[in-house]
N, C-alpha and C. Protein backbone atom coordinates (compact mmCIF):
# COMPACT_ATOMS: atom_id res chain seq x y z
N UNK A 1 -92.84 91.31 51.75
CA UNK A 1 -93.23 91.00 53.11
C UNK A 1 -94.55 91.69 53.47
N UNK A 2 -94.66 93.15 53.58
CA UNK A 2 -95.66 93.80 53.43
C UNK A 2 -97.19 93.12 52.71
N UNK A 3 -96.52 92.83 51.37
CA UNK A 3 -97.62 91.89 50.66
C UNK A 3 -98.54 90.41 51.36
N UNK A 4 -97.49 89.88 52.18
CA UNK A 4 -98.33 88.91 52.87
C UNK A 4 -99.36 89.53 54.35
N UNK A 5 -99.10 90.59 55.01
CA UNK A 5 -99.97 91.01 55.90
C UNK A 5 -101.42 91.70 55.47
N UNK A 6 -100.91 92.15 54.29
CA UNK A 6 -102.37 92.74 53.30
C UNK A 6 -103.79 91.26 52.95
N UNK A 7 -102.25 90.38 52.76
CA UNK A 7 -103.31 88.75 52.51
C UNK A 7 -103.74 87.87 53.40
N UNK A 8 -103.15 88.07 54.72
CA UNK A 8 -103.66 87.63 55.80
C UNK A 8 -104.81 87.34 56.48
N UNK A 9 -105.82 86.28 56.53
CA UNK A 9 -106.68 86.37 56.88
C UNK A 9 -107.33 87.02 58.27
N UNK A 10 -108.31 87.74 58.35
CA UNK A 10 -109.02 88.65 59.58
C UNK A 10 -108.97 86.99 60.84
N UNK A 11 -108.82 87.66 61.85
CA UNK A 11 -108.50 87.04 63.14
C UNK A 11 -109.79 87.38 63.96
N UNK A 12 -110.74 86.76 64.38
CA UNK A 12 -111.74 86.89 64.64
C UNK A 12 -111.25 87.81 65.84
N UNK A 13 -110.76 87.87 67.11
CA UNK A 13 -109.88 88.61 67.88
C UNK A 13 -110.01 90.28 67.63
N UNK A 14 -108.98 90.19 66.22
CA UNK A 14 -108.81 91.62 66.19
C UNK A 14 -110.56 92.18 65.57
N UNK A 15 -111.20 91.64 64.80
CA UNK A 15 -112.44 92.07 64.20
C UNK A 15 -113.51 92.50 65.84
N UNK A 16 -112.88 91.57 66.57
CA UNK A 16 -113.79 92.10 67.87
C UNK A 16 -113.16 93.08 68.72
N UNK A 17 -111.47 93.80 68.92
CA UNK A 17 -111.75 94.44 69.25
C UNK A 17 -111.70 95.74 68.52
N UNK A 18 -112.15 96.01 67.23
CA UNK A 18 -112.61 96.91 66.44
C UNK A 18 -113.74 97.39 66.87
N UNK A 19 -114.83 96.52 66.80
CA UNK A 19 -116.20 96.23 66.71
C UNK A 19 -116.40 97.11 68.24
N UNK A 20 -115.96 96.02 69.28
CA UNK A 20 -116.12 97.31 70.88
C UNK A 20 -115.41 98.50 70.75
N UNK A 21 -114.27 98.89 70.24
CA UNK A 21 -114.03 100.41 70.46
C UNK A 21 -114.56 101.03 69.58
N UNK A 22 -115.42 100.67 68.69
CA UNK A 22 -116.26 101.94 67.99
C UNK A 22 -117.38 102.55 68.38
N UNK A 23 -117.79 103.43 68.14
CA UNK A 23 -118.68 104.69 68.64
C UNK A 23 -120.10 103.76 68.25
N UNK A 24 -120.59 103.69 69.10
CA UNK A 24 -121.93 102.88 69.08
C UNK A 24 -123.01 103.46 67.90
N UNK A 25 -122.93 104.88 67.84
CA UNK A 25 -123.66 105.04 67.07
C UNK A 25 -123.03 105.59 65.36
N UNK A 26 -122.06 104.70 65.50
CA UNK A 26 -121.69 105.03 63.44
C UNK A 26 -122.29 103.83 62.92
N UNK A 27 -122.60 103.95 61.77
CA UNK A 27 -123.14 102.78 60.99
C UNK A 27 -121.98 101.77 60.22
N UNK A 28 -121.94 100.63 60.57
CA UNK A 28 -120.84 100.31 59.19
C UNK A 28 -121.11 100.04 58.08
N UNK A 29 -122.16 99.95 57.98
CA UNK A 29 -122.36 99.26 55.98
C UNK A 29 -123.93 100.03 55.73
N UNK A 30 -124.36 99.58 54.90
CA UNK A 30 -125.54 100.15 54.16
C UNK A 30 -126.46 99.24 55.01
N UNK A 31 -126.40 98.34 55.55
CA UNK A 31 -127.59 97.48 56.07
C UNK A 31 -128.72 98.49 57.39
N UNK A 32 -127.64 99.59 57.91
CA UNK A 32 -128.62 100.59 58.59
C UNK A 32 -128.22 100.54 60.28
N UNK A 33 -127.24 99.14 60.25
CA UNK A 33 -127.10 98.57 61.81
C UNK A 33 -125.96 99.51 61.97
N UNK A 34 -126.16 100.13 63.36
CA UNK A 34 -125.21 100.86 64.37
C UNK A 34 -124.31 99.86 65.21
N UNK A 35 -122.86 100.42 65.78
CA UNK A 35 -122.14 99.57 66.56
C UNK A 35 -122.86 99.13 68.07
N UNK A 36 -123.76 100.15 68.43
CA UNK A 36 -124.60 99.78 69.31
C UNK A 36 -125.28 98.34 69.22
N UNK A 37 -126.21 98.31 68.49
CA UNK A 37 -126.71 96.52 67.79
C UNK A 37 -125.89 95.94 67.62
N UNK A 38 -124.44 96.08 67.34
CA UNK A 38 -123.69 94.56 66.80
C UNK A 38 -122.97 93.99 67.98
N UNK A 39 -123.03 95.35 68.76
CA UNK A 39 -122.05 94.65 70.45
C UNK A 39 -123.24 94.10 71.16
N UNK A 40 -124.45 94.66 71.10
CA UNK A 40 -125.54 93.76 71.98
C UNK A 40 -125.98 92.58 71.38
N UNK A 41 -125.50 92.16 69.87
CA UNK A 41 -125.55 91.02 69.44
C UNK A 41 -124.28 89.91 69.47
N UNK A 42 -123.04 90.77 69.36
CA UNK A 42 -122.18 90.33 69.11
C UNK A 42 -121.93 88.45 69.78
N UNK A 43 -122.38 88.39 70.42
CA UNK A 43 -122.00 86.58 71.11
C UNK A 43 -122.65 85.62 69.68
N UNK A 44 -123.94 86.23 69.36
CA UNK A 44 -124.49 85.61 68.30
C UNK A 44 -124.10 85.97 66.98
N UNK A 45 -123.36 87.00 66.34
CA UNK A 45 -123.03 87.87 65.06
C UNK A 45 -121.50 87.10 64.84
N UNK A 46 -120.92 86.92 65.85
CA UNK A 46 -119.40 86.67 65.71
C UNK A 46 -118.99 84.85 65.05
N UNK A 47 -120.15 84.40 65.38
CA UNK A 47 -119.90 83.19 64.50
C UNK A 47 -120.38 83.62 62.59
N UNK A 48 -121.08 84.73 62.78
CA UNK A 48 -121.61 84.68 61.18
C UNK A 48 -120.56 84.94 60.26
């Protein structure tokens, strides 16, 4: 059972409210962008 929630596809929903409760200024990936930039983009980022 466990095994199918691991395979579950991301819910655009929950990926957004990750994205707003994080600390604006941690980075998530190597690309250099802060949570600050992805929430002032986010209307346009969330279809990518």
């Amino acid at each position: 059972m466990e095994n199918l929630l691991l395979t579950a596809p991301f819910v655009l929903e929950e990926i957004e409210e990750v994205v707003m409760k994080s600390d604006d200024n941690k980075s998530p990936g190597p690309n250099g962008f802060n949570f600050a930039f992805v929430k002032s983009f986010w209307p346009m980022l969330k279809g990518e």
